[in-house]
C-alpha atoms as a PDB file:
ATOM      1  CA  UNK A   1      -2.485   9.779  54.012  1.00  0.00           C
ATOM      2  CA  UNK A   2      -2.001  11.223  50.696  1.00  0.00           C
ATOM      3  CA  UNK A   3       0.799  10.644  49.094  1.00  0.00           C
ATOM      4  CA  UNK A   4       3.396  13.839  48.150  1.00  0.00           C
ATOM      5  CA  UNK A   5       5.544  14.085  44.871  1.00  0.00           C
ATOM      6  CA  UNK A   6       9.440  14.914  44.939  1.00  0.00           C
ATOM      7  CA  UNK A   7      10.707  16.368  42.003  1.00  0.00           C
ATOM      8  CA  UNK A   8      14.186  16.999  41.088  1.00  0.00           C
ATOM      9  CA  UNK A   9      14.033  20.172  38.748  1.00  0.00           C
ATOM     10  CA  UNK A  10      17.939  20.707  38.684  1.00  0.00           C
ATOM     11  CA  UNK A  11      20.695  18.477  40.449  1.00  0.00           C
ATOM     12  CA  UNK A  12      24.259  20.682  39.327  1.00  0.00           C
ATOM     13  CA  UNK A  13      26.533  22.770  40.309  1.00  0.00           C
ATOM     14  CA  UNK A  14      26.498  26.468  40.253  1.00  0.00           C
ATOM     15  CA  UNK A  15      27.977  26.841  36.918  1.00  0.00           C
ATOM     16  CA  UNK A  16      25.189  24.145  35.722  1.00  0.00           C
ATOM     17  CA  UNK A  17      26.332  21.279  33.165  1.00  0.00           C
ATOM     18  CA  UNK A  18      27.543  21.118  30.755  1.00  0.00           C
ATOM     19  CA  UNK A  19      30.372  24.612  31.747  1.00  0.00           C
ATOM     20  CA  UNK A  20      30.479  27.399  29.116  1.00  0.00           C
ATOM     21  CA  UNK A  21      33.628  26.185  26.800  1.00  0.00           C
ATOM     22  CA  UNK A  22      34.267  22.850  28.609  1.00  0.00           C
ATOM     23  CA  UNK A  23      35.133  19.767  26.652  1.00  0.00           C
ATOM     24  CA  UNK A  24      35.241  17.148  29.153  1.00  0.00           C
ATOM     25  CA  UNK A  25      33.724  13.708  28.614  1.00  0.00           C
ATOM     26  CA  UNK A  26      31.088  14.713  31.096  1.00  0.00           C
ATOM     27  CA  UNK A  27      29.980  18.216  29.575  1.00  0.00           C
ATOM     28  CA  UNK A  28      30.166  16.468  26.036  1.00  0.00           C
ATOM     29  CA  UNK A  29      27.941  13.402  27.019  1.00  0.00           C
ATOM     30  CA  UNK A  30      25.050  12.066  25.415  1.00  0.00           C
ATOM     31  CA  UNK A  31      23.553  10.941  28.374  1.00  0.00           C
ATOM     32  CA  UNK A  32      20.619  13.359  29.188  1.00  0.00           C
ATOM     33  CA  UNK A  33      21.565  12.682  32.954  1.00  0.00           C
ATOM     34  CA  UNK A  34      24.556  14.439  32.747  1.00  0.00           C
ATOM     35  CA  UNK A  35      22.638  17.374  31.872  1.00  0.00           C
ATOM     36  CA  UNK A  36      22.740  19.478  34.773  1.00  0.00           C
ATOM     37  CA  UNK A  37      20.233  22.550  35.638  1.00  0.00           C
ATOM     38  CA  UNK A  38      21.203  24.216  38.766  1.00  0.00           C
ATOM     39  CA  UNK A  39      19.754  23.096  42.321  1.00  0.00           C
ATOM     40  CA  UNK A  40      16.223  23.093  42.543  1.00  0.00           C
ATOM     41  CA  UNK A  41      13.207  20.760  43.721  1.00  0.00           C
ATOM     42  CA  UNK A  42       9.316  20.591  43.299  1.00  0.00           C
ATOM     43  CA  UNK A  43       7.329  18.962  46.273  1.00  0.00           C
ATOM     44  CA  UNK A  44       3.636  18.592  44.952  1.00  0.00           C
ATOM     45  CA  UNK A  45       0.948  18.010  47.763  1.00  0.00           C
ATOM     46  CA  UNK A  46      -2.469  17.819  48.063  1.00  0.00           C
ATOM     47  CA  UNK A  47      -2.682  21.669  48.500  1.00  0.00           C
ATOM     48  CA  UNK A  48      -0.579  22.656  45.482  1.00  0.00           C
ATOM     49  CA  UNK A  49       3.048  23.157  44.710  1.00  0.00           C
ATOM     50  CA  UNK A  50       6.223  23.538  47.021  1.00  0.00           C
ATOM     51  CA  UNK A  51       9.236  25.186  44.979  1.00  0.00           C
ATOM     52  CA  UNK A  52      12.997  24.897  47.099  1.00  0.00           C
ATOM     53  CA  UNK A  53      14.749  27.549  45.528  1.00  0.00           C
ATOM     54  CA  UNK A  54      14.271  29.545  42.481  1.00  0.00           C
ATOM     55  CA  UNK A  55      17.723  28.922  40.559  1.00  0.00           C
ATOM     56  CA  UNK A  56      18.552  30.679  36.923  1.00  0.00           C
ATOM     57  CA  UNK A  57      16.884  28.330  34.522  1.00  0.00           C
ATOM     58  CA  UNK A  58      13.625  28.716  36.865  1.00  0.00           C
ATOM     59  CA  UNK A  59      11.278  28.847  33.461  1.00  0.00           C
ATOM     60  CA  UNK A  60      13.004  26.342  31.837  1.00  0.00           C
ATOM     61  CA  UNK A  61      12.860  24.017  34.250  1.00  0.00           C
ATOM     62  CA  UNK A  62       8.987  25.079  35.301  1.00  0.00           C
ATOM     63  CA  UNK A  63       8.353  24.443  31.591  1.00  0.00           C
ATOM     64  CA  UNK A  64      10.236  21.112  31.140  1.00  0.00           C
ATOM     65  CA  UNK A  65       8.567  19.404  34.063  1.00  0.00           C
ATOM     66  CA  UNK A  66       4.934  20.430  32.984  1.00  0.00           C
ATOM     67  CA  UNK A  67       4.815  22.797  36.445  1.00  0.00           C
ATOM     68  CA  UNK A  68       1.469  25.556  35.628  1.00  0.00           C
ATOM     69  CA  UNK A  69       1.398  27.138  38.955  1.00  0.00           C
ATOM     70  CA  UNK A  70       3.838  27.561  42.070  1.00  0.00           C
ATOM     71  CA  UNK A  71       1.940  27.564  45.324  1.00  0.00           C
ATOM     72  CA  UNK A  72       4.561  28.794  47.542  1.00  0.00           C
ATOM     73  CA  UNK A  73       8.729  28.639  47.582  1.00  0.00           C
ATOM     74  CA  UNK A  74      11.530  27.945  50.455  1.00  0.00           C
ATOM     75  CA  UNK A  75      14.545  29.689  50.069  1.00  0.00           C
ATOM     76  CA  UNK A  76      17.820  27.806  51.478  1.00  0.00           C
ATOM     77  CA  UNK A  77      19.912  30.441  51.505  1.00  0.00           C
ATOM     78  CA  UNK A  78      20.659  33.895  48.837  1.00  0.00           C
ATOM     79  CA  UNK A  79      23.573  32.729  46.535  1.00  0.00           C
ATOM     80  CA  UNK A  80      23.005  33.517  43.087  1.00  0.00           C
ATOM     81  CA  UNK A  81      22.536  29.658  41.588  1.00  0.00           C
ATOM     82  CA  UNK A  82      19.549  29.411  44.229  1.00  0.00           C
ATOM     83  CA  UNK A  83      18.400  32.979  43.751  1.00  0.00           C
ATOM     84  CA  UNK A  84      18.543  34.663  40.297  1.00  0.00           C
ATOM     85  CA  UNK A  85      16.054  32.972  38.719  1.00  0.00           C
ATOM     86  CA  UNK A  86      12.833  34.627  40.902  1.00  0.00           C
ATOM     87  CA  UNK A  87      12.075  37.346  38.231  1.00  0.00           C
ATOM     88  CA  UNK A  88      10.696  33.654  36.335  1.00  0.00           C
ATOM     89  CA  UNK A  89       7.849  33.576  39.146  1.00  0.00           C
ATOM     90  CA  UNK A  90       6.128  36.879  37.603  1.00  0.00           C
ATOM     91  CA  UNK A  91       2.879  34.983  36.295  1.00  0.00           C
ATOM     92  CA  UNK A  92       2.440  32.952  39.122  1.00  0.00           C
ATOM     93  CA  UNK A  93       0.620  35.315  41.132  1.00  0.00           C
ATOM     94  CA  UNK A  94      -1.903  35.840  38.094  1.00  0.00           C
ATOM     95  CA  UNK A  95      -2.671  32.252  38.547  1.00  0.00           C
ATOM     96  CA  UNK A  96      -2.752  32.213  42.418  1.00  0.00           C
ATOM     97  CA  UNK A  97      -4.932  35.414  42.716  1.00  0.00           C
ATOM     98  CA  UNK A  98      -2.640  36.919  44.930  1.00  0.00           C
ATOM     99  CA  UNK A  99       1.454  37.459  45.468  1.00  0.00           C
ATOM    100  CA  UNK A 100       3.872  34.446  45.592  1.00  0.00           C
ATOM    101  CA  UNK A 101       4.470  33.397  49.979  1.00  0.00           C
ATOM    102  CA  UNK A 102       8.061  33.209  50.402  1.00  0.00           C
ATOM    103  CA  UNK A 103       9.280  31.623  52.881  1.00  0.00           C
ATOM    104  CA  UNK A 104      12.944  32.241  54.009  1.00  0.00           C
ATOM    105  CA  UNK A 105      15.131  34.010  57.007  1.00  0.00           C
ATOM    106  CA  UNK A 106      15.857  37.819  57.034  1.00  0.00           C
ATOM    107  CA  UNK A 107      18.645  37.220  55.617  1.00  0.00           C
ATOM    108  CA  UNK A 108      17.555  36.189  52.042  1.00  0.00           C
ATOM    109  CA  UNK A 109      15.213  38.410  52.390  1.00  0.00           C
ATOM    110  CA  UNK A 110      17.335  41.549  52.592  1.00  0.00           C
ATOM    111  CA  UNK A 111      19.165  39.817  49.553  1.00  0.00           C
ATOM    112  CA  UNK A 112      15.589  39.764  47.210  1.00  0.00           C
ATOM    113  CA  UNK A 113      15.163  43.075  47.941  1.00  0.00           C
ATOM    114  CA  UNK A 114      18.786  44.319  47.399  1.00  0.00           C
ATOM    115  CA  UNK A 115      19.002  42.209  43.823  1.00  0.00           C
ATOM    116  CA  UNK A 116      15.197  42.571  42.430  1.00  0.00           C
ATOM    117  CA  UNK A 117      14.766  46.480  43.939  1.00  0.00           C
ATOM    118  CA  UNK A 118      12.578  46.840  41.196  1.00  0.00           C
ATOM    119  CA  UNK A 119       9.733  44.623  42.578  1.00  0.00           C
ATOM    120  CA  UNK A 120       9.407  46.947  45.922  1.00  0.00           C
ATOM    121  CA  UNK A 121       9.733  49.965  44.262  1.00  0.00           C
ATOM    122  CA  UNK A 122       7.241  52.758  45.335  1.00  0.00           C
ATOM    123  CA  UNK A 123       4.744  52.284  42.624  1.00  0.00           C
ATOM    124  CA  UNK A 124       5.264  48.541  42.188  1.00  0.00           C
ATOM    125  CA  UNK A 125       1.862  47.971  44.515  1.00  0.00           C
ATOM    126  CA  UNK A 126       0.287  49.328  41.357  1.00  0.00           C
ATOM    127  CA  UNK A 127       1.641  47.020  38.651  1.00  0.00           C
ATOM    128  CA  UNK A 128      -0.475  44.469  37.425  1.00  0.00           C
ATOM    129  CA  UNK A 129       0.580  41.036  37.674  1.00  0.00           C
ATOM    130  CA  UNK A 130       2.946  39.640  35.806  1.00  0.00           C
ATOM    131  CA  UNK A 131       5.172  43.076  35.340  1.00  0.00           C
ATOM    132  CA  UNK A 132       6.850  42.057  38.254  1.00  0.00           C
ATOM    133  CA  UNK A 133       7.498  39.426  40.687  1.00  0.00           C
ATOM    134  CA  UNK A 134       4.449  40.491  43.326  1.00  0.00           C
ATOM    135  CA  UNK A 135       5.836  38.321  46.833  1.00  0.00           C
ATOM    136  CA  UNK A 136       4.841  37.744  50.357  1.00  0.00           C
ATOM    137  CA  UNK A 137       7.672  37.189  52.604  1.00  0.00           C
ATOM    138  CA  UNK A 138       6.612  34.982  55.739  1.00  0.00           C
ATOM    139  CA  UNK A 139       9.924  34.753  58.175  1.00  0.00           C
ATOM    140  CA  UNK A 140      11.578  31.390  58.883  1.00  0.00           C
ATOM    141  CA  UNK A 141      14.210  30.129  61.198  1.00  0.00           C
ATOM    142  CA  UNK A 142      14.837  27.290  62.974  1.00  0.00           C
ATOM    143  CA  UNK A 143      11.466  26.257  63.909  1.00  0.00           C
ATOM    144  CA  UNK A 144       9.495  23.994  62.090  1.00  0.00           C
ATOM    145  CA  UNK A 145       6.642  25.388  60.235  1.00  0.00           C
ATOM    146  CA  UNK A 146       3.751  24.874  58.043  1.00  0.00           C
ATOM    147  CA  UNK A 147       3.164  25.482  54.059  1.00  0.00           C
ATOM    148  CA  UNK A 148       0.064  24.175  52.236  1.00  0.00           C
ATOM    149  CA  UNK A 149      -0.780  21.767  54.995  1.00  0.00           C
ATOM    150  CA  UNK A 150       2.750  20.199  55.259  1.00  0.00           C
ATOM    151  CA  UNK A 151       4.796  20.267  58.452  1.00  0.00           C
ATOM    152  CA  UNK A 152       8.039  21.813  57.804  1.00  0.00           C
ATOM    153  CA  UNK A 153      11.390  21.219  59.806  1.00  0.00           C
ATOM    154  CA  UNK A 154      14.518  23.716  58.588  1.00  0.00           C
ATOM    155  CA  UNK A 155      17.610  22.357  59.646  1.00  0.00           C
ATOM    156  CA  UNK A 156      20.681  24.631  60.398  1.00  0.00           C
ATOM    157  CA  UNK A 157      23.787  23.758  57.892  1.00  0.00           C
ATOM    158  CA  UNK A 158      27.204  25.124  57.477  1.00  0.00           C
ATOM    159  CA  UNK A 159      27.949  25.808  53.662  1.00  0.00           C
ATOM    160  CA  UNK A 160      31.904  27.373  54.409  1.00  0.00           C
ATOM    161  CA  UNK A 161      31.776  30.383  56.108  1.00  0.00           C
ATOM    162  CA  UNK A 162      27.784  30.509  54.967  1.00  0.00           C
ATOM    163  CA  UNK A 163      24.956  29.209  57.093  1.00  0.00           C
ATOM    164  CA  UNK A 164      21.943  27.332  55.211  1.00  0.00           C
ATOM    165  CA  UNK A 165      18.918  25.777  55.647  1.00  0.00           C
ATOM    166  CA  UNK A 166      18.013  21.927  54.322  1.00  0.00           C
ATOM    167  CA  UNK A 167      14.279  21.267  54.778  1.00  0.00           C
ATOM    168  CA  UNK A 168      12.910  17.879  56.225  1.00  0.00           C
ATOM    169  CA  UNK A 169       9.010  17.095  55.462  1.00  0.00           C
ATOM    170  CA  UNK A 170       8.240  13.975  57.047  1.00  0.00           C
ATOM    171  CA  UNK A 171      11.037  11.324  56.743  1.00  0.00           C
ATOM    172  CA  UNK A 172      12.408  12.960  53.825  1.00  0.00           C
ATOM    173  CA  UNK A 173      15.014  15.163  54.403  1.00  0.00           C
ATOM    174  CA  UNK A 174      16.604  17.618  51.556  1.00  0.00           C
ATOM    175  CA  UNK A 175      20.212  18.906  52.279  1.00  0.00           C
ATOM    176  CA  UNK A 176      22.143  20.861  49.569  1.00  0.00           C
ATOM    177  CA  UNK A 177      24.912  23.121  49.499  1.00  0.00           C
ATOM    178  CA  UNK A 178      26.894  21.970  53.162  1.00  0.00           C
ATOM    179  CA  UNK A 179      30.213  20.614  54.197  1.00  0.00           C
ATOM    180  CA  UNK A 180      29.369  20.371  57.831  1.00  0.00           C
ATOM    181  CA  UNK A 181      26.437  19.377  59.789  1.00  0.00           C
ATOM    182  CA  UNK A 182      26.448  21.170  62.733  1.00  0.00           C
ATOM    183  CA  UNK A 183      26.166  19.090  66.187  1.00  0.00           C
ATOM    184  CA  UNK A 184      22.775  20.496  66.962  1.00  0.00           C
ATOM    185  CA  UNK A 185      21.659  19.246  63.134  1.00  0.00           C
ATOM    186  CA  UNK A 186      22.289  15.732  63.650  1.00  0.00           C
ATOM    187  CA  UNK A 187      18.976  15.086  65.922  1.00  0.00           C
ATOM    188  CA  UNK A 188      16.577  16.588  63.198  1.00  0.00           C
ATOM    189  CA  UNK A 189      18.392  13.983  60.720  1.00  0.00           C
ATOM    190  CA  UNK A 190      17.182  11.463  62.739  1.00  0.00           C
ATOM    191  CA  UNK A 191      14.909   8.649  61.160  1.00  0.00           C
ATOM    192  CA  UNK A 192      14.978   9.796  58.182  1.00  0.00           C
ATOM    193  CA  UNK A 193      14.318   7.060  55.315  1.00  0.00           C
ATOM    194  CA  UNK A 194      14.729   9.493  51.943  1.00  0.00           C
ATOM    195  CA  UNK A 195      17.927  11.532  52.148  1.00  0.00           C
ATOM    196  CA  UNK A 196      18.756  14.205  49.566  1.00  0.00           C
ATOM    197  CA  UNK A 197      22.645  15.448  49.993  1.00  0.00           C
ATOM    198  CA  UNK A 198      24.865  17.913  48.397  1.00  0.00           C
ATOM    199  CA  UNK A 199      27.955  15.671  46.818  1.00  0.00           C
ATOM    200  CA  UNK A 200      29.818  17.961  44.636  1.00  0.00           C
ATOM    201  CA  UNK A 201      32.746  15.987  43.220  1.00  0.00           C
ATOM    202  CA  UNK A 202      35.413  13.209  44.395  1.00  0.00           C
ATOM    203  CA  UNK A 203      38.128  16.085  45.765  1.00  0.00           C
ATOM    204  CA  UNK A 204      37.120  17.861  49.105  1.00  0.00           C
ATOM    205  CA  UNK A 205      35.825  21.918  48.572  1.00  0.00           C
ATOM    206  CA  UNK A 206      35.813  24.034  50.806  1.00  0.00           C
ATOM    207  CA  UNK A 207      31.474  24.651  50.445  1.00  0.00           C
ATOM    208  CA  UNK A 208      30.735  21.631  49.420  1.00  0.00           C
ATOM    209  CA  UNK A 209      31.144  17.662  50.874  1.00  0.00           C
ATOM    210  CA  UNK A 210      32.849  15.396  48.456  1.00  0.00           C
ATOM    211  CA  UNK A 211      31.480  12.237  47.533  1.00  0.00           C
ATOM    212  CA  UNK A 212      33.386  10.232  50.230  1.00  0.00           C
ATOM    213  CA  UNK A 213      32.345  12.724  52.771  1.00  0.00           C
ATOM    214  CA  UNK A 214      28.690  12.826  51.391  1.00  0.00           C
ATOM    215  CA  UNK A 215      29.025   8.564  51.900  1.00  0.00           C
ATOM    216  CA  UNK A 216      30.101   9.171  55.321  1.00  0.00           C
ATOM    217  CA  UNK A 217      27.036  10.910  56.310  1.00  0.00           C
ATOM    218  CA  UNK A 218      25.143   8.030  54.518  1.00  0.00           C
ATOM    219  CA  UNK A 219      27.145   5.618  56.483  1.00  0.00           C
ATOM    220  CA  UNK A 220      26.259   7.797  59.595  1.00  0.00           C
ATOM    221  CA  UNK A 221      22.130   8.610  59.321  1.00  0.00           C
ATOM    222  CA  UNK A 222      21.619   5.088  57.317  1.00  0.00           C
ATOM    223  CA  UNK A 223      18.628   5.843  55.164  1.00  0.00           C
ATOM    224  CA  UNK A 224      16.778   3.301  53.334  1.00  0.00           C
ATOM    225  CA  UNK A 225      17.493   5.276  50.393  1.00  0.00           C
ATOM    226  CA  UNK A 226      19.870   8.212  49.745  1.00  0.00           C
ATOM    227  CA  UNK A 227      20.232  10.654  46.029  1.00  0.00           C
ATOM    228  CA  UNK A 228      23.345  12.797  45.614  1.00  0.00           C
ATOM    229  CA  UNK A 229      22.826  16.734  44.245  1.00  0.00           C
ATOM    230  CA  UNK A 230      24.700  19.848  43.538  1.00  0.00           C
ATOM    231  CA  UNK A 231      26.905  18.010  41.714  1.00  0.00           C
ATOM    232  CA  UNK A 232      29.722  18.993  39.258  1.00  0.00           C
ATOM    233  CA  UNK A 233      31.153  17.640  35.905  1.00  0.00           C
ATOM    234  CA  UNK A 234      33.710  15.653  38.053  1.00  0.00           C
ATOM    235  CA  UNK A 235      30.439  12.502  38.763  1.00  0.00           C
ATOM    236  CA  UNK A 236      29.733  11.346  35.263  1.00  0.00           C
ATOM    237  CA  UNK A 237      26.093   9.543  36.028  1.00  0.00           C
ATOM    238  CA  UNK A 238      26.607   6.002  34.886  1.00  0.00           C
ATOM    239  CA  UNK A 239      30.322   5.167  35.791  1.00  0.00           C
ATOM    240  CA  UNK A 240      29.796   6.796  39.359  1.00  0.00           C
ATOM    241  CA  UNK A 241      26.785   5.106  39.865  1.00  0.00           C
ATOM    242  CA  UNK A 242      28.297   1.895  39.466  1.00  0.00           C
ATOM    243  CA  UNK A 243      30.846   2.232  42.228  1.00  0.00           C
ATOM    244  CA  UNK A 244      28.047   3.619  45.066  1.00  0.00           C
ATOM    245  CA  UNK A 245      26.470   1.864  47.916  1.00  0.00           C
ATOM    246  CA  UNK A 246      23.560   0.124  47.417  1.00  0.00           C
ATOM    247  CA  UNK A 247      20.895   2.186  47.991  1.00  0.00           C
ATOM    248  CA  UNK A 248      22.595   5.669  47.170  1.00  0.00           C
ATOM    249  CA  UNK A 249      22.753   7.098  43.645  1.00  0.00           C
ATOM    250  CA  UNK A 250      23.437  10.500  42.043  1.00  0.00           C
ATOM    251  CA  UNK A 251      20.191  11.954  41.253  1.00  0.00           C
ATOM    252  CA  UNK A 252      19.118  13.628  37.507  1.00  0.00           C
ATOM    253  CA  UNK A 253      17.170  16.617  36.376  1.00  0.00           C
ATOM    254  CA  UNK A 254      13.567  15.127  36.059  1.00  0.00           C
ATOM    255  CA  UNK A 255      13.731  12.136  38.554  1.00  0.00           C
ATOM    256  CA  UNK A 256      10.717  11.990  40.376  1.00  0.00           C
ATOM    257  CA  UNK A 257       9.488   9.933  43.843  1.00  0.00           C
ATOM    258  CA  UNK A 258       6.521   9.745  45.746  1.00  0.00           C
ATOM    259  CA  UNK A 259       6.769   9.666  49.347  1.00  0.00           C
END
């Protein structure tokens, strides 16, 4: 079997770090892997590239991994931190010979068309590529599906008063933006050995698990190997790090595994 890439493209918070006018020791730091773009990951197959998400600094993080082409993109859910960065895919379908597939629920759907009007206007069929973003919306749930050859396993989350999607693809299983698995959930968790999970900051949130509640999940699915994401300026890299389980660590913008 050939082996697939994971790629973390952005691993913060929705107001990215470092915040706009912050000073803390964690939006001031020197280490690069406190650097934070907003949520985003890169699954590279045989059959091309898998985008989750499609956050703000989309080009900018396209750019810094060395990313030419997008293949097709999976949409957790419509906030603006996952969302507002799609007008960034307007080349790709130059490249691809055709429009961008989306996959994602109605939901999200209704959203892209609501926030980026412009790309279904009436005379937008006649635009070439690369005045707007030119997308194929293929309908998702809760049943697994395929993209570019890879089996595909949404599972239901609870983000608040929000309901989400965190992909599985094989035994690696990527879960952002949740505080609460829902009962069905657990089964799909099952097995899984690579284990990607929203851990926002120490304090609980509301949208969000904290770090001990992100642990107890850990302690719960026991993966071989577990990265925190979404995170905030709260989990400075090194010094939280130190204090984690063996086995779990925060993840970085750029970090990269094969699976």
């Amino acid at each position: 079997m050939e082996l697939r890439t994971f790629t973390f493209l952005g691993t913060g918070t929705s107001t990215g770090i470092p915040i706009v006018g912050c000073d803390c020791h964690v939006c001031t730091s020197a280490d690069p892997r406190n650097q934070r773009y907003r949520c985003a990951v890169l699954i590279g197959t045989p059959q091309g590239n898998i985008l989750i998400d499609t956050p703000p600094e989309l080009r900018l993080q396209l750019l810094r991994a060395k990313v030419k082409v997008v293949h097709a993109v999976l949409f957790t859910h419509y906030h603006a931190d996952h969302l507002y960065g799609l007008d960034d895919l307007r080349p790709i379908p130059k490249q691809l010979g055709a429009a961008v597939p989306i996959y994602c629920n109605y939901e999200v759907e209704r959203t892209i068309r609501q926030s980026f009007a412009y790309a279904f206007s009436q005379n937008a069929d006649g635009l070439p590529a690369g005045f707007i973003p030119k997308l194929e919306f293929r309908n998702i749930e809760e049943a697994p599906f395929t993209v570019l050859g890879q089996r595909v396993t949404p599972i239901p989350l609870i983000h608040a008063h929000f309901h989400v999607l965190g992909f599985r693809m094989g035994d690696v299983a990527y879960c952002t933006d949740v505080n609460k698995i829902p009962k069905e959930s657990w089964p799909l968790l099952e097995g899984v050995r690579i284990l990607v999970l929203d851990a926002l900051r120490y304090r609980p949130h509301p949208g969000h698990f904290s770090l001990d509640e992100a642990l107890e999940v850990v302690d719960r699915l026991k993966p071989e190997r577990t990265y925190f994401t979404h995170m905030s300026h709260d989990l400075e890299h090194e010094e939280t790090n130190r204090n984690l389980p063996k086995n779990v660590e925060l993840a970085y913008d750029g970090l990269s595994f094969r699976f």
